[in-house]
Each structure stands twice: as C-alpha cells, then as structure tokens.
N, C-alpha and C. Protein backbone atom coordinates (compact mmCIF):
# COMPACT_ATOMS: atom_id res chain seq x y z
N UNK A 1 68.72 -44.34 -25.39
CA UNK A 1 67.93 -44.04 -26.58
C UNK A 1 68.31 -42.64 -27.08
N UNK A 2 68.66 -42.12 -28.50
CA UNK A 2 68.85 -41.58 -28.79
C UNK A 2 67.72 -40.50 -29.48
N UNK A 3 66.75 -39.62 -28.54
CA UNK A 3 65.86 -39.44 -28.41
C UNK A 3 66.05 -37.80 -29.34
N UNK A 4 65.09 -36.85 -29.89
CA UNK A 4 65.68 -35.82 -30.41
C UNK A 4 65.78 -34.31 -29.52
N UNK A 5 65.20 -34.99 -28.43
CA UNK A 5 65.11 -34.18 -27.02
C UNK A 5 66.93 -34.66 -26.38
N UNK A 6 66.98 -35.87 -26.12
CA UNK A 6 68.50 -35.78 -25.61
C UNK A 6 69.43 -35.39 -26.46
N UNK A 7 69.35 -35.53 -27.52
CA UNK A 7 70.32 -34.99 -28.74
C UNK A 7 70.44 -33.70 -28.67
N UNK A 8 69.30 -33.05 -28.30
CA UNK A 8 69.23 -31.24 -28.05
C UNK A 8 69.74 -31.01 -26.88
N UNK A 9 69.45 -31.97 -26.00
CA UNK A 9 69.93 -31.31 -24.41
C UNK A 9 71.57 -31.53 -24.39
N UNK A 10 71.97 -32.34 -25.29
CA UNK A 10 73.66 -32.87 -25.09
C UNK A 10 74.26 -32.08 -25.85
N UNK A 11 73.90 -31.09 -27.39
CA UNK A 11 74.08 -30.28 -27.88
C UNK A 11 74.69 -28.80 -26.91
N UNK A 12 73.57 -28.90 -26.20
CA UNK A 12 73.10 -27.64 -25.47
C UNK A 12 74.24 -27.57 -24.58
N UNK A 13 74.57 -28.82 -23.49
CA UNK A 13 75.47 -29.13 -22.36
C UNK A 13 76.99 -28.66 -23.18
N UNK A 14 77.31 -29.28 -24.48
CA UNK A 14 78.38 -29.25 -24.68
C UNK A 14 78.76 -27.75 -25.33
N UNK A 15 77.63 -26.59 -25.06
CA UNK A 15 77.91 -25.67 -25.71
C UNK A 15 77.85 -25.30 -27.15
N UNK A 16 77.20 -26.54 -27.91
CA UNK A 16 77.04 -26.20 -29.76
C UNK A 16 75.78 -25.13 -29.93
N UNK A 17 74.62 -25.30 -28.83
CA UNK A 17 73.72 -24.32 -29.48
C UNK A 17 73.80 -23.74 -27.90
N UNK A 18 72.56 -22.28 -28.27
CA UNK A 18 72.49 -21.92 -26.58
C UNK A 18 71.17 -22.39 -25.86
N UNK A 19 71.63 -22.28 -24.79
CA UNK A 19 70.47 -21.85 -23.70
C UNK A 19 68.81 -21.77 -23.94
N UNK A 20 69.30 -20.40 -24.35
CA UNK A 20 67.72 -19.98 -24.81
C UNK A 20 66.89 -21.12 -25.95
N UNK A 21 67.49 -22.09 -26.93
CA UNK A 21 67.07 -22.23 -27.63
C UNK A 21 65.86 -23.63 -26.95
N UNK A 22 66.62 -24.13 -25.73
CA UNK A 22 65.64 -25.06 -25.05
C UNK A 22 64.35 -24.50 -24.98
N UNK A 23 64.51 -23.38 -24.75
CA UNK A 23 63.09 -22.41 -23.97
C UNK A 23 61.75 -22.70 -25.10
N UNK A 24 62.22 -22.81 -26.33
CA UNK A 24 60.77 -23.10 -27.21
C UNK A 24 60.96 -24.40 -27.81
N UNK A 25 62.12 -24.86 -28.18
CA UNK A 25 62.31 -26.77 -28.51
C UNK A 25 62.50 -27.42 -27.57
N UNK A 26 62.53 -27.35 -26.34
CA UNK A 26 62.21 -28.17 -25.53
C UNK A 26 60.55 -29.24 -25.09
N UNK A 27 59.22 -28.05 -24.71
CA UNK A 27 58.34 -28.46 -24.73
C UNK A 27 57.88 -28.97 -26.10
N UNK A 28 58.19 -28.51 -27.29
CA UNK A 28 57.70 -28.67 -28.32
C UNK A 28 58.05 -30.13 -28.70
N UNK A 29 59.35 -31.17 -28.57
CA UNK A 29 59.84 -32.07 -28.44
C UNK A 29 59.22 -33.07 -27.10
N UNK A 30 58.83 -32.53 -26.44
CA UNK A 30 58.41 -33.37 -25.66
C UNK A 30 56.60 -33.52 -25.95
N UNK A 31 56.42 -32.80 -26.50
CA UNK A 31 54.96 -33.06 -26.87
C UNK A 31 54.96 -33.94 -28.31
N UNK A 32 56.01 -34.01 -29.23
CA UNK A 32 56.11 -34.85 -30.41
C UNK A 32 56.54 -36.24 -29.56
N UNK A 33 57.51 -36.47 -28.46
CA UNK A 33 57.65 -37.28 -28.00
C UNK A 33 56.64 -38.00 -27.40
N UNK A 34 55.75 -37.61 -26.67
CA UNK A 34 54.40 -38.10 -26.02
C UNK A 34 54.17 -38.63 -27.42
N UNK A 35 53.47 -37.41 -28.24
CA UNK A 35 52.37 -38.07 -29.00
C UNK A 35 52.79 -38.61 -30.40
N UNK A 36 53.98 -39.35 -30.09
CA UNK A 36 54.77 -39.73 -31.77
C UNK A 36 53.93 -40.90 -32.43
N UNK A 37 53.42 -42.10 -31.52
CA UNK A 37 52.11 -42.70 -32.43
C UNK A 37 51.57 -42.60 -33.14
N UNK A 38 50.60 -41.42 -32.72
CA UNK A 38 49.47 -40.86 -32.82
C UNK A 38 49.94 -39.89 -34.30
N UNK A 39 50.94 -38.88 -34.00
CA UNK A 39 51.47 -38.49 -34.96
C UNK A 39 52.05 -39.20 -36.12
N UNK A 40 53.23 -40.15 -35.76
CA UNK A 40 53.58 -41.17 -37.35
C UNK A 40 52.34 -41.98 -37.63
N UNK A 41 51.27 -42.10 -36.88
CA UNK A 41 49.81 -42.18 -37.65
C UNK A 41 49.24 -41.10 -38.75
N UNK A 42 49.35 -40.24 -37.80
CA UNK A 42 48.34 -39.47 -38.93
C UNK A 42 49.26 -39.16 -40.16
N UNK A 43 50.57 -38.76 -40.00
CA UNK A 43 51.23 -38.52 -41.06
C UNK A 43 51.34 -39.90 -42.30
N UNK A 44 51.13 -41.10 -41.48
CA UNK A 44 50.72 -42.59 -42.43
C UNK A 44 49.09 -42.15 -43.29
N UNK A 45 48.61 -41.46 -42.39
CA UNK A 45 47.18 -41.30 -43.16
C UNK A 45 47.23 -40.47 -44.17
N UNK A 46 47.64 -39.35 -43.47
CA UNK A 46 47.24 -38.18 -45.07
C UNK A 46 48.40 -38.10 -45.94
N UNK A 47 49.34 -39.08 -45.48
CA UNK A 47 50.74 -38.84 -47.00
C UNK A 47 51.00 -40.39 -47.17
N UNK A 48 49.92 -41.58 -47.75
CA UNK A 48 49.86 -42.72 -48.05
C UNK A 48 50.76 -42.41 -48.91
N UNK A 49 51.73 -42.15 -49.88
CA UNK A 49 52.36 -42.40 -51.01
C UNK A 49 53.44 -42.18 -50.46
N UNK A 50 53.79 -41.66 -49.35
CA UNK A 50 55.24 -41.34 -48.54
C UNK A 50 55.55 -41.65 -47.28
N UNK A 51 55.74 -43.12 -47.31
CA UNK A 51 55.99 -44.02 -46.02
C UNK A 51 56.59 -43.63 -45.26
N UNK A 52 56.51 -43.50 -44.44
CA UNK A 52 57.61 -42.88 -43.01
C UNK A 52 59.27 -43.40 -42.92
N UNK A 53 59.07 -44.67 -43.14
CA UNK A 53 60.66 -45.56 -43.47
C UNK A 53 60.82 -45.74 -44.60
N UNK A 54 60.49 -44.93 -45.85
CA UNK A 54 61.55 -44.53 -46.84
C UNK A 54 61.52 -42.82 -47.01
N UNK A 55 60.73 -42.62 -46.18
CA UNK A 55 60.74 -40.51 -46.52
C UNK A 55 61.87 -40.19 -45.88
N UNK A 56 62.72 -39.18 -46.55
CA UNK A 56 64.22 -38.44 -46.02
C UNK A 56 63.92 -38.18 -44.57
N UNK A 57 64.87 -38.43 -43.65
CA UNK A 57 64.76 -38.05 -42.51
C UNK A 57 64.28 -36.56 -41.92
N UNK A 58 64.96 -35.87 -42.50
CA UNK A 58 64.45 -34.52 -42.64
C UNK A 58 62.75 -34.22 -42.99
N UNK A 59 62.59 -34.75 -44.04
CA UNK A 59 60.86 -34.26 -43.90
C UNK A 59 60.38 -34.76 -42.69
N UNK A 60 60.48 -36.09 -42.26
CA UNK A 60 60.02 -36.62 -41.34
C UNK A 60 59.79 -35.87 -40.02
N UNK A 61 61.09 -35.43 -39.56
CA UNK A 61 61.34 -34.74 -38.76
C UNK A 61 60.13 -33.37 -38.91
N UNK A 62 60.35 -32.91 -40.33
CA UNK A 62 59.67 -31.56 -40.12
C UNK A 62 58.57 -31.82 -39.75
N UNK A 63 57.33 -32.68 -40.78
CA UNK A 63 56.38 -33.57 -40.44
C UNK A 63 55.92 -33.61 -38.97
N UNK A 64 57.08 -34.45 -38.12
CA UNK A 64 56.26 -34.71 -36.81
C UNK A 64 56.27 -33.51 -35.87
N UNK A 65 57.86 -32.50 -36.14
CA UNK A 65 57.50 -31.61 -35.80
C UNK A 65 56.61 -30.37 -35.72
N UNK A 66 55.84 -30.52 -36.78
CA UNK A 66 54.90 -29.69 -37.58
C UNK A 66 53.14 -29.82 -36.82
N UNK A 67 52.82 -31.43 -37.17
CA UNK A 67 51.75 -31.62 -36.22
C UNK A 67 51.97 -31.96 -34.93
N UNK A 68 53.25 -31.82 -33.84
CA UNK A 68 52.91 -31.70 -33.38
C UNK A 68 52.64 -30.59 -32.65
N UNK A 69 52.91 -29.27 -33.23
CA UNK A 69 52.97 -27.83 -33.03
C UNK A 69 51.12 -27.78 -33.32
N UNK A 70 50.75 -28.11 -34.57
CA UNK A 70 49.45 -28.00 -35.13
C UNK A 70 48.38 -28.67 -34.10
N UNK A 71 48.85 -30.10 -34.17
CA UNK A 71 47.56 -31.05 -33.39
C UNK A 71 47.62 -30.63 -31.79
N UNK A 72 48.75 -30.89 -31.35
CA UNK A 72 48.97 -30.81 -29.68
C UNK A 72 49.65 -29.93 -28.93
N UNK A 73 50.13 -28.67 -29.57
CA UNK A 73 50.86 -27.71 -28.64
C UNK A 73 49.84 -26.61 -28.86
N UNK A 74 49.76 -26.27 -29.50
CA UNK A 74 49.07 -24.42 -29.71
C UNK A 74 50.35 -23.15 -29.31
N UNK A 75 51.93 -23.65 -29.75
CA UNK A 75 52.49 -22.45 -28.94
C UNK A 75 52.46 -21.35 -29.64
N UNK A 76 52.20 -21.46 -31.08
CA UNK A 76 51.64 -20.57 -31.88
C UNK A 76 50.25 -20.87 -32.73
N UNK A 77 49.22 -19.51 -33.25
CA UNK A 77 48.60 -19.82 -34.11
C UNK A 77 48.93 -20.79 -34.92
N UNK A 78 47.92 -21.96 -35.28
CA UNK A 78 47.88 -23.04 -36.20
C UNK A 78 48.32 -22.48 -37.33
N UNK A 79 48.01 -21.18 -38.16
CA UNK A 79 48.10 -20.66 -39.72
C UNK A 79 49.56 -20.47 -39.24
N UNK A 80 50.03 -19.92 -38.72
CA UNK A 80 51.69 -19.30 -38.88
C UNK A 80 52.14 -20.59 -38.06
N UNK A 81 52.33 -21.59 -37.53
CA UNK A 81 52.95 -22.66 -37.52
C UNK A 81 53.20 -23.62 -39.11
N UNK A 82 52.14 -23.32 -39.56
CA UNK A 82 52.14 -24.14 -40.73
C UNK A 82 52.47 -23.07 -41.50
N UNK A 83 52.87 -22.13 -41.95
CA UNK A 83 53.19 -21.32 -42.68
C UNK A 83 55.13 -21.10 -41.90
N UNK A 84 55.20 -21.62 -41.16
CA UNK A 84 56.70 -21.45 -40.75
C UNK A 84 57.43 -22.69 -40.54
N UNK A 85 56.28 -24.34 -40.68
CA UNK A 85 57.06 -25.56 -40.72
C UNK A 85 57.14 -25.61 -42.33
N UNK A 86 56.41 -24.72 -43.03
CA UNK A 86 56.58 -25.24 -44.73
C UNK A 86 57.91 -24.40 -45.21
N UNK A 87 58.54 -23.06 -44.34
CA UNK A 87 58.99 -22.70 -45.06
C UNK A 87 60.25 -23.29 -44.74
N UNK A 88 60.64 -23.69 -43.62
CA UNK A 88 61.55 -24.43 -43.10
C UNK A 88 62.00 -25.88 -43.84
N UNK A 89 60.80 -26.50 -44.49
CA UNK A 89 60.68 -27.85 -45.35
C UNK A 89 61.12 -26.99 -46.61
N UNK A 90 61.06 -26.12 -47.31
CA UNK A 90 61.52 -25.72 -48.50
C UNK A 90 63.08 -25.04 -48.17
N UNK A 91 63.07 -24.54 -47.32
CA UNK A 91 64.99 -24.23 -47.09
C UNK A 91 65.58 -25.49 -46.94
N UNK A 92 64.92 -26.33 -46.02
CA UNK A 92 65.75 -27.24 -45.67
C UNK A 92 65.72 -29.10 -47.00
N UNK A 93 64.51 -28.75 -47.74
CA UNK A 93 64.25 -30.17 -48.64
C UNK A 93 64.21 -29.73 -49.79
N UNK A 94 63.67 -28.58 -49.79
CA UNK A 94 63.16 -28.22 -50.93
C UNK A 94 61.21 -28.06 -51.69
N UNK A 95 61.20 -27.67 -52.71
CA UNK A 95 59.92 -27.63 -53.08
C UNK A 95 58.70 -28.65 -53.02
N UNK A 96 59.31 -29.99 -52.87
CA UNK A 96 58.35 -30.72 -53.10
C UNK A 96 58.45 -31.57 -51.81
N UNK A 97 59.18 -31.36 -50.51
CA UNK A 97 58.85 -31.36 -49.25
C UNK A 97 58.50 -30.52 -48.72
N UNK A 98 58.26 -28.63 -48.83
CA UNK A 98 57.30 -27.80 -48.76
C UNK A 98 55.79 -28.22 -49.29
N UNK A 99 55.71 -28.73 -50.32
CA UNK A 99 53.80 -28.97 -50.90
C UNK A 99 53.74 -29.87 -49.63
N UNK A 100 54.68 -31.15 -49.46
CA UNK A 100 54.40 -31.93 -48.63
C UNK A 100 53.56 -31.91 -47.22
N UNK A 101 54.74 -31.19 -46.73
CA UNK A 101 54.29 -30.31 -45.33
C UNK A 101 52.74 -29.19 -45.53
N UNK A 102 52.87 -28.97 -46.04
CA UNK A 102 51.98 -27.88 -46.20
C UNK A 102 50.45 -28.50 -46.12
N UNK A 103 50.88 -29.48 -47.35
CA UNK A 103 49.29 -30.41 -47.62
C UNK A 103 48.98 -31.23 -46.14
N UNK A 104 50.25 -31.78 -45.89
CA UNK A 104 49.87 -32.76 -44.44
C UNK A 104 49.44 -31.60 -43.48
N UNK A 105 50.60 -30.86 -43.00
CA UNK A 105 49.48 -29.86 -41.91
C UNK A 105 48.46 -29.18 -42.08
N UNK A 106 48.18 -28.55 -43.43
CA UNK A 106 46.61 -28.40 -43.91
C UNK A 106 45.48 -29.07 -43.65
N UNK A 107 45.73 -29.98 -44.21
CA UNK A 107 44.93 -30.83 -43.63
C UNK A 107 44.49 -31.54 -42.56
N UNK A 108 45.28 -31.84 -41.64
CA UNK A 108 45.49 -32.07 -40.18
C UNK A 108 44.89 -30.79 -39.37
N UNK A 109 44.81 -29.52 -39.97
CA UNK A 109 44.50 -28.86 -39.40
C UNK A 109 42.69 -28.50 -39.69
N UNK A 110 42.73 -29.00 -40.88
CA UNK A 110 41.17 -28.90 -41.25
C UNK A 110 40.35 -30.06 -40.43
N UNK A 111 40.97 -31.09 -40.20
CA UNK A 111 40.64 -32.03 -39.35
C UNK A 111 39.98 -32.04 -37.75
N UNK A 112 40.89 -30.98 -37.32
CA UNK A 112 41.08 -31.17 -36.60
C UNK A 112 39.98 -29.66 -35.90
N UNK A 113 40.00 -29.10 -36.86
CA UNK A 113 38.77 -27.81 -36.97
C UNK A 113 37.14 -28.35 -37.02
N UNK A 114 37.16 -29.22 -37.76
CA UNK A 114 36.13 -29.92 -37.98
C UNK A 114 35.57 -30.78 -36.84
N UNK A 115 36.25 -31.74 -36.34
CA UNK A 115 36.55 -32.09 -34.55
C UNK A 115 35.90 -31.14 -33.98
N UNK A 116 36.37 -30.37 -33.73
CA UNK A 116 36.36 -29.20 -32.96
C UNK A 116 34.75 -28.64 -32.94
N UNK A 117 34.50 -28.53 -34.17
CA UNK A 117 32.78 -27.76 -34.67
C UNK A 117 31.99 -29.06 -34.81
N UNK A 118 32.33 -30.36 -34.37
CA UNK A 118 31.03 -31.39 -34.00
C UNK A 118 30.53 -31.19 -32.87
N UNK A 119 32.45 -31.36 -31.93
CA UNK A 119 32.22 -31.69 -30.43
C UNK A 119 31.45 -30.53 -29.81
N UNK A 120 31.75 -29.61 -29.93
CA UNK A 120 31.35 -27.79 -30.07
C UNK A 120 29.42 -27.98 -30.35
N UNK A 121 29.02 -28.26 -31.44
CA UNK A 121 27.92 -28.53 -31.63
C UNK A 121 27.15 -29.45 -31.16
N UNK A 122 27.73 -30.61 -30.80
CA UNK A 122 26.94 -31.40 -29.72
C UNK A 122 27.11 -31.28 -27.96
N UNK A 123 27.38 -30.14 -27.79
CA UNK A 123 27.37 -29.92 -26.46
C UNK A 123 26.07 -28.75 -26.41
N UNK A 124 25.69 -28.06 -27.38
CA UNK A 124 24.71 -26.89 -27.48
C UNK A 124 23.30 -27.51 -26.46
C-alpha cells in the first residue's frame, strides 16, 4: 500500500529529504493514518460542495493533514496550525483552497471547542 507515511519513509531511506524531517511528519501521519475515516468524514461534512474524489489531491492532502493536526494531535496550538495549514493551501493551491482550508479547520475547530465546553460542563 502506498501509504503517505511509506512514501515519506522511502523518500527519507533514499536520501531525497532528511532525517530530521521524520521527527514532526512522522507522528503527524500516523495520526491522519489512524484517524482517516473519521477525518474524510468530517471533511465530507463541512465541505459538502467539495467531494473528496473530485477535490485536487493536494487540498485533500492539506485537508486531512490539517484536521488531523487540529482534531487529534495538539503538536501545535490549534490557531497557528490552522493559520500555517491555510498558508501552505494558498502557496501550494492557491486562494480558493486557502478559504477552503481555513473554513474547514475553523470550523472543526469550533466544533470541537464546543465538545469540549458540554463535556467540561457536565462533569461540574
């Protein structure tokens, strides 16, 4: 299977990128890998007009990489993850896969804040 974790590690072996770069795309890939369901779910939810199997590969990518930095890693603050997967979607897609990203992890992140201040409140 041509997974985007083995694609990085075979990169890595053959010397195209370095070392160090496993050290923060490694876990981060393996947590989009766990939770890719769950993720090409939610990204089906909050971007209904941009199907997963016709959106450019590239957003996609940024997309799952994005929540899953937002929903399931924490390796950075939620605001500067999403403020550094949008800017990455505008170098790399352009402007209107930046709103994209931006709106999906925005929101995913308001979501997921909200979660947070029920479960939070019904434990008082």
């Amino acid at each position: 299977m041509r997974t985007a974790l083995a694609v990085l590690e075979r990169r890595v072996a053959a010397g195209d990128m370095a070392e160090e770069t496993l050290v923060w795309s490694r876990p981060l890939l393996e947590v989009v890998e766990a939770n890719r369901p769950q993720i090409d779910a939610a990204i089906e939810r909050l971007a209904p007009a941009f199907p997963l199997a016709t959106m450019a590969r590239i957003d996609r990518s940024l997309l799952r990489c994005g929540l899953g930095e937002v929903i399931h890693s924490r390796t950075a603050a939620p605001i500067e993850a999403i403020a550094a997967w949008t800017s990455l979607a505008r170098t790399y897609s352009g402007e209107p896969a930046r709103k994209l990203v931006n709106g999906v992890l925005g929101t995913a992140l308001r979501e997921v804040a909200a979660t947070a201040e029920i479960d939070g409140g019904s434990n008082s």
